[in-house]
Protein backbone atom coordinates (compact mmCIF):
# COMPACT_ATOMS: atom_id res chain seq x y z
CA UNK A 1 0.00 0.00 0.00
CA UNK A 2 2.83 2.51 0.28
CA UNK A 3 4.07 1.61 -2.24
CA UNK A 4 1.04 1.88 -4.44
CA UNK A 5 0.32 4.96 -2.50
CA UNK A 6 3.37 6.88 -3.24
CA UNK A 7 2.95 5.73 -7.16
CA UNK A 8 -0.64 7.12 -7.43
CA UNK A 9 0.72 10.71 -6.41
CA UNK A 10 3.42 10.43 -9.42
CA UNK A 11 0.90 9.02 -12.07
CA UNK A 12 -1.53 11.81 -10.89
CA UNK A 13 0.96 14.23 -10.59
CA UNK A 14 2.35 13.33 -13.86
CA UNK A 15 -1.39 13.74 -15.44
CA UNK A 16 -0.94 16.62 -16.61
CA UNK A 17 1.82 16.47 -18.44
CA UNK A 18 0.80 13.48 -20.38
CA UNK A 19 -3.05 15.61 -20.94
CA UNK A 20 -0.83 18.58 -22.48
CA UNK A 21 0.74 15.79 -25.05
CA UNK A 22 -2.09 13.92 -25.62
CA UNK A 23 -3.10 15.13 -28.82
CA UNK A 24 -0.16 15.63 -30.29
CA UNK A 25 0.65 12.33 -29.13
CA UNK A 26 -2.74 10.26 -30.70
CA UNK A 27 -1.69 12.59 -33.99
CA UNK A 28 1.57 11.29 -34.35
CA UNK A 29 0.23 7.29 -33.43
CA UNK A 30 -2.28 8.09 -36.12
CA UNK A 31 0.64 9.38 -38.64
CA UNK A 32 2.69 6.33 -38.19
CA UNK A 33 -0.22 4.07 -39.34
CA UNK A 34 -1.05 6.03 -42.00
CA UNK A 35 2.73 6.50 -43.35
CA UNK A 36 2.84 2.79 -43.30
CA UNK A 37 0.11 2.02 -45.08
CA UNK A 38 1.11 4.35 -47.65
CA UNK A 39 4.50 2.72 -47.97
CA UNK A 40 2.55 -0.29 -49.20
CA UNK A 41 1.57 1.40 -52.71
CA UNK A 42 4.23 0.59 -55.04
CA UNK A 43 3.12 3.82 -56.99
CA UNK A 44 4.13 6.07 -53.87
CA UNK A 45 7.15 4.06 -52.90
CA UNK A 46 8.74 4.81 -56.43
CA UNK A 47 8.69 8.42 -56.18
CA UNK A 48 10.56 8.34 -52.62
CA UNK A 49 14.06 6.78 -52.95
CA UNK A 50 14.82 6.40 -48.85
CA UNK A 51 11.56 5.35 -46.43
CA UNK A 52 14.06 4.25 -43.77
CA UNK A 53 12.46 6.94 -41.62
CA UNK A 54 9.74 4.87 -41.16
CA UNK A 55 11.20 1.77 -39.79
CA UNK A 56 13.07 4.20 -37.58
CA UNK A 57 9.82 5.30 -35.79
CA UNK A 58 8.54 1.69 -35.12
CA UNK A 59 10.17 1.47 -32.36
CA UNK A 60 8.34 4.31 -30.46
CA UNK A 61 4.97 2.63 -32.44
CA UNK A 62 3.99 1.12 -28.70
CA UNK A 63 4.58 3.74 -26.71
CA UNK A 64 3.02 6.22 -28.68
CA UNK A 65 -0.47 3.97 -29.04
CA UNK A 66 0.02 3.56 -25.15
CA UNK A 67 0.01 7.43 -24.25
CA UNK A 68 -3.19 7.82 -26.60
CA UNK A 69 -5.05 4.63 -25.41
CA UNK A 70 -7.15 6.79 -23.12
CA UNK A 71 -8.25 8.89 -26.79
CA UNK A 72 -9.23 6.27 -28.99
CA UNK A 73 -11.85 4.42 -26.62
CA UNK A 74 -15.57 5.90 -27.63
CA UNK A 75 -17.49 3.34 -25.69
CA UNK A 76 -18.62 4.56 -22.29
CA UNK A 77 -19.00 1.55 -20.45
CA UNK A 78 -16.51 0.07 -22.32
CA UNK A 79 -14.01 2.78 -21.20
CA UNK A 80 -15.36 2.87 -17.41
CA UNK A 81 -13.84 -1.14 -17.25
CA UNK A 82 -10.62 -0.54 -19.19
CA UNK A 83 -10.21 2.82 -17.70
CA UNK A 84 -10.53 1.05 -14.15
CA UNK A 85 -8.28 -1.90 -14.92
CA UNK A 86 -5.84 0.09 -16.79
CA UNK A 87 -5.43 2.93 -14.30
CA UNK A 88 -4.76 0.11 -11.43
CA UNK A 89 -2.00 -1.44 -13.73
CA UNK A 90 -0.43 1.88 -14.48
CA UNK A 91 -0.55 3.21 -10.74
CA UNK A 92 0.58 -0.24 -9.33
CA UNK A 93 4.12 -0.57 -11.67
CA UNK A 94 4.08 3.33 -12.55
CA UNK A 95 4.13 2.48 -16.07
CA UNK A 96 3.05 5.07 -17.65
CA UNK A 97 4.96 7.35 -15.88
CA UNK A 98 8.13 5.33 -17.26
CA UNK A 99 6.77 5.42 -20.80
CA UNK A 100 5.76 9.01 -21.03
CA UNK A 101 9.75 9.94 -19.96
CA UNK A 102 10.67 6.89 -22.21
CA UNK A 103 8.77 8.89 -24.88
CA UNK A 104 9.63 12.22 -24.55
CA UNK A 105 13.50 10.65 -24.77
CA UNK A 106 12.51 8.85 -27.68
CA UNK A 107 11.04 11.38 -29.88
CA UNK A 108 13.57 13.68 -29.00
CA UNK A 109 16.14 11.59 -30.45
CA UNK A 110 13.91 10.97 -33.65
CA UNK A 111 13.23 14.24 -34.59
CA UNK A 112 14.79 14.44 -38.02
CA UNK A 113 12.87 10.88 -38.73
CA UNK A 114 9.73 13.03 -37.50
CA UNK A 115 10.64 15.65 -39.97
CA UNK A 116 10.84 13.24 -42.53
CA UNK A 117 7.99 11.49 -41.54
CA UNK A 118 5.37 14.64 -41.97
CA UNK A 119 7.38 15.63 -45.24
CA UNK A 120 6.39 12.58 -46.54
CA UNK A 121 2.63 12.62 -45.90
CA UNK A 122 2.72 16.13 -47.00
CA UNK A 123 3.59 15.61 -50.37
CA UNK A 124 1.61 12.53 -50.64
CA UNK A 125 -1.15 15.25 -49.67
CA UNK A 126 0.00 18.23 -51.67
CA UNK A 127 0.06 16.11 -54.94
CA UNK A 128 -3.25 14.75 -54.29
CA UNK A 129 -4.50 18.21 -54.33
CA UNK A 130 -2.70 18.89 -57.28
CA UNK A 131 -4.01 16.24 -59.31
CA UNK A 132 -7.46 16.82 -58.30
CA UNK A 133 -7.24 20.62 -59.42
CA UNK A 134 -5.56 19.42 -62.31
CA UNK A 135 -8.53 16.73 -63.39
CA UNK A 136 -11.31 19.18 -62.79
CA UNK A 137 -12.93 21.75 -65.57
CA UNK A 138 -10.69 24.45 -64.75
CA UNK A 139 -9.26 25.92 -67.40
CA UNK A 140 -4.98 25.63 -66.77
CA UNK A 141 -2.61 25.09 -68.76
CA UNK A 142 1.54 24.65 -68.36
CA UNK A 143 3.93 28.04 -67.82
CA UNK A 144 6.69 28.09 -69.66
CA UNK A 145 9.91 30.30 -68.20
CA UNK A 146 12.30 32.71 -69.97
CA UNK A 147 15.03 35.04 -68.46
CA UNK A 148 14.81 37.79 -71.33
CA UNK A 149 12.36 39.97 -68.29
CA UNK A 150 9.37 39.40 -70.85
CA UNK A 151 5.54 38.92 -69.14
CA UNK A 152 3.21 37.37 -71.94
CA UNK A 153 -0.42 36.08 -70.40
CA UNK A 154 -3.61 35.00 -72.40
CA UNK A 155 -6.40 34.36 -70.91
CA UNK A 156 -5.62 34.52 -67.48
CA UNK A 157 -8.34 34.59 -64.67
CA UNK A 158 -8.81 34.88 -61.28
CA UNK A 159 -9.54 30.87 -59.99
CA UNK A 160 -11.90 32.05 -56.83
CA UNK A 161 -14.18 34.42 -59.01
CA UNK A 162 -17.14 32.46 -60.73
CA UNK A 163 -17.37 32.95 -64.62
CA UNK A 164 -14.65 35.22 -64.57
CA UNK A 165 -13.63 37.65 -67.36
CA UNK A 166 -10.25 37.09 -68.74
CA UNK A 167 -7.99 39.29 -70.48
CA UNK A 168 -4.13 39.17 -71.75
CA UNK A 169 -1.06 41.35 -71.26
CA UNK A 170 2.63 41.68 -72.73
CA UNK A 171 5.45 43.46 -71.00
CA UNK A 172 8.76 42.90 -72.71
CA UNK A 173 11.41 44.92 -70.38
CA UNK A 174 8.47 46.85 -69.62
CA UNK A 175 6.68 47.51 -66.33
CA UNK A 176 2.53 48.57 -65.67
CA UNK A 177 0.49 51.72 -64.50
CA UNK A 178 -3.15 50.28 -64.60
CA UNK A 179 -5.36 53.19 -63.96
CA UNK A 180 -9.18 52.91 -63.51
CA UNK A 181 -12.11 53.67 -61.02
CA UNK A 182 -13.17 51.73 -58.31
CA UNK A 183 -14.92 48.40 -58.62
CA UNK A 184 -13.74 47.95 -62.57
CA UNK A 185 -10.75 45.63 -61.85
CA UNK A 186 -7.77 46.72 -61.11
CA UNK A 187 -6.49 45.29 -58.26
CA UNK A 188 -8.33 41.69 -59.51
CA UNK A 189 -6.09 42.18 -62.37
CA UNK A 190 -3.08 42.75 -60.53
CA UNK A 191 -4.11 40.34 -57.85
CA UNK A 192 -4.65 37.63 -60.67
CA UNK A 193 -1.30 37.75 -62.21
CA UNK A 194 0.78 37.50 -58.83
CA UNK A 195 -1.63 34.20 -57.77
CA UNK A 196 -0.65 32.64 -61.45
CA UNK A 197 3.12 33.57 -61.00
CA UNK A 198 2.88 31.89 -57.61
CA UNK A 199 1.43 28.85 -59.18
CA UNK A 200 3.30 28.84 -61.80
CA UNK A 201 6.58 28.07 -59.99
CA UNK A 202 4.89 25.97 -57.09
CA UNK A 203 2.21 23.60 -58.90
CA UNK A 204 3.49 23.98 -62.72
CA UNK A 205 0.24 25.12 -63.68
CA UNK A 206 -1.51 28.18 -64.53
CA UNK A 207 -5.25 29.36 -64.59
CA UNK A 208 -4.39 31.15 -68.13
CA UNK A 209 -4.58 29.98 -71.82
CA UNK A 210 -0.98 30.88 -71.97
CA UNK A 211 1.84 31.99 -69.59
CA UNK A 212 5.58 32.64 -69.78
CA UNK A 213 7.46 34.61 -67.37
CA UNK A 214 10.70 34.73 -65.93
CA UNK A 215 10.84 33.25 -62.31
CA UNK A 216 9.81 35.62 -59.83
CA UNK A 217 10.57 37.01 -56.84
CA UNK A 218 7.28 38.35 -55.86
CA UNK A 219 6.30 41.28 -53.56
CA UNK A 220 3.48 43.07 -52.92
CA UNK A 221 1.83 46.06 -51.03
CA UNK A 222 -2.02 45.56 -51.71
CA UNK A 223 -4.20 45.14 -48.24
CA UNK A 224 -2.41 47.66 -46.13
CA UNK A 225 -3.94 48.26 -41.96
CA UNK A 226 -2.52 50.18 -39.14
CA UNK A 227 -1.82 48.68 -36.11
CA UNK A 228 -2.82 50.41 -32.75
CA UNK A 229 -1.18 48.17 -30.40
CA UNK A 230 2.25 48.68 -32.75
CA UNK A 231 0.95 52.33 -32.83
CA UNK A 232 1.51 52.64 -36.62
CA UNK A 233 -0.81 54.59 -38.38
CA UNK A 234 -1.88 53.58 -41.52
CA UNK A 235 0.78 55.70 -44.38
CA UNK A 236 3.75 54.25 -41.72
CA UNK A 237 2.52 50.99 -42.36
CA UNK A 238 3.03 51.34 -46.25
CA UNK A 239 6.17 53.07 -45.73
CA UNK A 240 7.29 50.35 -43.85
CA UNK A 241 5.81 48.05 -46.40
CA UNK A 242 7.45 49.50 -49.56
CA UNK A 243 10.72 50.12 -47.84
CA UNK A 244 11.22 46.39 -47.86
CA UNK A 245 10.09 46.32 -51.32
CA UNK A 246 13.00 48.82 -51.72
CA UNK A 247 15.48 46.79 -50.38
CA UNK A 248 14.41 43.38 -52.78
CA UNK A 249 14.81 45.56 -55.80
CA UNK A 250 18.51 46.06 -54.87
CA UNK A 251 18.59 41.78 -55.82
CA UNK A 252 19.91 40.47 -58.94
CA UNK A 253 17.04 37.80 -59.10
CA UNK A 254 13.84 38.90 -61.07
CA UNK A 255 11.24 40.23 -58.79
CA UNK A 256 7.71 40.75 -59.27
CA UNK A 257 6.56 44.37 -57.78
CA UNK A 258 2.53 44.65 -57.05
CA UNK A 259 1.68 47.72 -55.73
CA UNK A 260 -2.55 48.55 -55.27
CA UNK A 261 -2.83 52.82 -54.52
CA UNK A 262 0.93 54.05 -53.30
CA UNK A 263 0.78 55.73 -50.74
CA UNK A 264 -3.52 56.49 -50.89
CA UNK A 265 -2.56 56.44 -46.76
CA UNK A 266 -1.40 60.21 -47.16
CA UNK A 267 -4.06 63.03 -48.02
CA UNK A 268 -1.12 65.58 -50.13
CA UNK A 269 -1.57 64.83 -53.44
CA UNK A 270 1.47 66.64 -54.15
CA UNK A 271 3.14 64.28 -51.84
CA UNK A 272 1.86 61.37 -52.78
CA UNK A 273 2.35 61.78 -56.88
CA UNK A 274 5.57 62.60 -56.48
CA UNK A 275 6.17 60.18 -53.97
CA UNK A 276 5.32 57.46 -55.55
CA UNK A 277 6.68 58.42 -59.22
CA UNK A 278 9.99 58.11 -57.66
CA UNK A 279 9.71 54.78 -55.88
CA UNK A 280 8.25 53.54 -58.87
CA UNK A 281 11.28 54.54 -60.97
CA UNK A 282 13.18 52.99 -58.29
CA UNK A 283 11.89 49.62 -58.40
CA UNK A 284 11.54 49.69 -62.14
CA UNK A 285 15.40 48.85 -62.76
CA UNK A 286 17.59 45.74 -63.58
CA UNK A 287 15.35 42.43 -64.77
CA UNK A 288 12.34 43.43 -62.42
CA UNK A 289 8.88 43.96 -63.08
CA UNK A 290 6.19 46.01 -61.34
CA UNK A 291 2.38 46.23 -61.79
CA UNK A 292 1.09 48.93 -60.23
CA UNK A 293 -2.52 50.40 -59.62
CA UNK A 294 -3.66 53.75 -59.65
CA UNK A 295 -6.37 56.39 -59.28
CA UNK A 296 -3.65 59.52 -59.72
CA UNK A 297 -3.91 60.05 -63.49
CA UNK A 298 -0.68 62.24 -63.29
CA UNK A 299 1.53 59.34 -62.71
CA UNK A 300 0.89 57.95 -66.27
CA UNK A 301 2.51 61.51 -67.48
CA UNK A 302 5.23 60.98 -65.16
CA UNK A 303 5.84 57.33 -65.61
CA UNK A 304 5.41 56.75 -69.44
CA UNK A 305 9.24 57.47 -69.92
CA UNK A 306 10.58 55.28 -67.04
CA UNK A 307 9.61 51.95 -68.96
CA UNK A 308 5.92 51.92 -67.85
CA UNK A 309 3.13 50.56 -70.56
CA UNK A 310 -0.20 52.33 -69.79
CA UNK A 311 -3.16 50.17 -69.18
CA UNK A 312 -6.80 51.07 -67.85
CA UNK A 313 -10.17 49.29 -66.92
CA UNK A 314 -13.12 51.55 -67.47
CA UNK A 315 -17.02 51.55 -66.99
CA UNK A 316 -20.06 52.87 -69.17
CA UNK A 317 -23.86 53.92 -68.19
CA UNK A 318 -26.48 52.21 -69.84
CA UNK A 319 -29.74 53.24 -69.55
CA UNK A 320 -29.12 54.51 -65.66
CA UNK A 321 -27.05 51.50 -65.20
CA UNK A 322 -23.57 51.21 -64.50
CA UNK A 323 -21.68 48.91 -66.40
CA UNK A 324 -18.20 46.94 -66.16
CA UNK A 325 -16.52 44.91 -68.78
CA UNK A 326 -13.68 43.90 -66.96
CA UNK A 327 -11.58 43.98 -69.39
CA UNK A 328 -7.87 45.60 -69.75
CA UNK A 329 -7.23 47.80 -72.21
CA UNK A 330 -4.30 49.86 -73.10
CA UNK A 331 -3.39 53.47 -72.99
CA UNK A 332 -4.48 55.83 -69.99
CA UNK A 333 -7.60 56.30 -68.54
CA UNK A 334 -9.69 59.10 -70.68
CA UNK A 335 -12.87 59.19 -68.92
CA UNK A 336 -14.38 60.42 -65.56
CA UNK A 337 -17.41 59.10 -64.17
CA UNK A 338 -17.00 59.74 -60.68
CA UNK A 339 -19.87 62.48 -60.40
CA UNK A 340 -21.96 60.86 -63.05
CA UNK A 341 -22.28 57.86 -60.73
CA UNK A 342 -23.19 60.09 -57.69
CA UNK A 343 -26.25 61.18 -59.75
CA UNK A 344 -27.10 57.73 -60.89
CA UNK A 345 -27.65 56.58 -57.35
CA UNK A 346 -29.80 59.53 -56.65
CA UNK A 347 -27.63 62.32 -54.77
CA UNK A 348 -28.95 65.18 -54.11
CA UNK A 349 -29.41 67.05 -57.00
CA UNK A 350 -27.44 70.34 -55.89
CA UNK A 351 -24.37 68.28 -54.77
CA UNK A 352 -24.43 67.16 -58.70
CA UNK A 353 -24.31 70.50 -59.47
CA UNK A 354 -22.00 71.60 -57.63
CA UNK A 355 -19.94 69.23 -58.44
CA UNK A 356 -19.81 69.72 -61.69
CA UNK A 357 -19.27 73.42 -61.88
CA UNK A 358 -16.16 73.07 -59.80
CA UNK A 359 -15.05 70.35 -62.09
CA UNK A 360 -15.46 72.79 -64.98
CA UNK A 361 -13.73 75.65 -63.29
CA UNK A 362 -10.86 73.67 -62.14
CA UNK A 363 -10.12 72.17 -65.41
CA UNK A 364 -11.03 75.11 -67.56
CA UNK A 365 -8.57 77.08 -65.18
CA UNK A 366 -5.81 74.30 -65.41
């Protein structure tokens, strides 16, 4: 009895170490099944030239199934008994206090045959996924790579939209100002492009007709927030943001630049055109390439001599009802529509008015 005694305070006491583990534990048990069954298809086993990892984990097979017996029983009566007879056993020889130290011992000495372990399942997993995007009605099709800094797409589309419009692009040694207004693509577009360029070198495949590109680098500054608690407003967020798109531009490697508004976090237009004309110079050197979208029309003045192609999305009116094509077209935005849509949904009408004289006035004056 004092001996059984002093070994229900340790098993007790040791409790809670072995609840922390326990799912981790019952993961890994579950893992080493699975990885073995695996190793049983001859299709899986020829693409992986060293599965000695697994045989290396067998031996902490028992004591992992041990730790997680408690998890895996569903029955409630049936756990009451082997709860009550399996407790007495572990209290009365400390067992599993042993086996959980055993454990801990063992896995640390196996981590790198962990490693391998979950590396292994992963790719089993990641190439399932692959293959299943790859045998659905998705339009994809294979990228092919150059290093001559030339960006040539064809019917590329965004994969998460439904029935979504595609459109096609060239940049040879050339870099993007995409102007438009709000809602008519623009950062889709951009967004699009930098999700195919990811693919492209991750998956081999492409939601496009066509694409060739070199590999990328890629960067972007697109969903910008402050942070209170880091007390950074929102413009020292993108300062901080583009700064670090700053220093990958000073790489050899090709990068890919996507920028959505430059610096829209600071009210000085002044500021901010000028601003962001010169970081967009900047970045626009060696084999890099940077799409970039825009409501400041006087950046595509600025920018059409520092090896920027002008590109715009635009809208029409149709019988009081505003319409988007979603598709790219080049050259810079001619149109304004701002005001016309504040009168389409009904503002009042001396706000249109106003609004439209000092339009006239400003321009006429400029």
């Amino acid at each position: 009895m004092p001996v059984f005694s002093a070994n229900l305070f340790f098993h007790y006491k040791n409790k809670h170490s072995v609840a922390y583990y326990l799912n981790g534990v019952n993961q890994l048990s579950r893992t080493l099944k699975i990885s073995q069954k695996l190793a049983k298809n001859p299709e899986i086993v020829t693409h992986f030239k060293n599965l000695s990892f697994i045989d290396d984990m067998k031996s902490i097979k028992f004591k992992t199934e041990f730790i997680a017996f408690e998890k895996n029983i569903s029955d409630e009566i049936l756990f009451f008994f082997c709860f009550f007879f399996a407790e007495s056993i572990k209290i009365l020889f400390n067992v599993e206090y042993l086996v959980f130290y055993s454990f801990l011992d063992a896995i640390t000495k196996k981590r790198k045959s962990i490693e391998d372990l979950f590396l292994f399942i992963g790719k089993i997993d990641a190439a399932i996924s692959t293959a299943s995007l790859k045998s659905g009605n998705l339009k994809i099709c294979i990228p092919t790579f150059n290093d001559i800094n030339e960006l040539k797409v064809n019917g590329i589309y965004h994969p998460l939209i439904d029935n979504c419009i595609t459109n096609d692009t060239h940049l040879l040694n050339k870099s993007m100002l995409l102007t438009g207004s709000n809602m008519s693509g623009k950062t889709t577009f951009i967004r699009t492009v930098a999700i195919n360029s990811i693919l492209a070198q991750t998956l081999n495949l492409c939601f496009a007709q066509s694409y060739t590109a070199p590999f990328y680098k890629i960067h972007s500054s697109i969903r910008i927030t402050d942070d209170l608690l880091e007390n950074t407003s929102y413009y020292l967020q993108e300062v901080l943001t583009i700064k670090e798109l700053i220093e990958a531009s000073k790489a050899t490697t090709p990068c890919l630049f996507v920028l959505d508004e430059i610096f829209k976090g600071t009210t000085n237009t002044i500021e901010r055109v000028s601003g962001g004309k010169a970081i967009l110079s900047y970045l626009n050197k060696k084999n890099h390439t940077v799409l970039v979208s825009t409501h400041d029309i006087e950046l595509t003045e600025l920018l059409v001599e520092d090896n920027y192609d002008l590109y715009h999305f635009s809208e029409e009116i149709e019988e009081n009802n505003l319409f988007f094509d979603h598709k790219i077209k080049q050259g810079k935005l001619k149109t304004r529509n701002a005001i016309k849509i504040l009168d389409l949904y009904k503002y009042p009408s001396e706000i249109i008015k106003e609004a439209k004289e000092i339009e006239a006035n400003y321009f006429n004056r400029e």
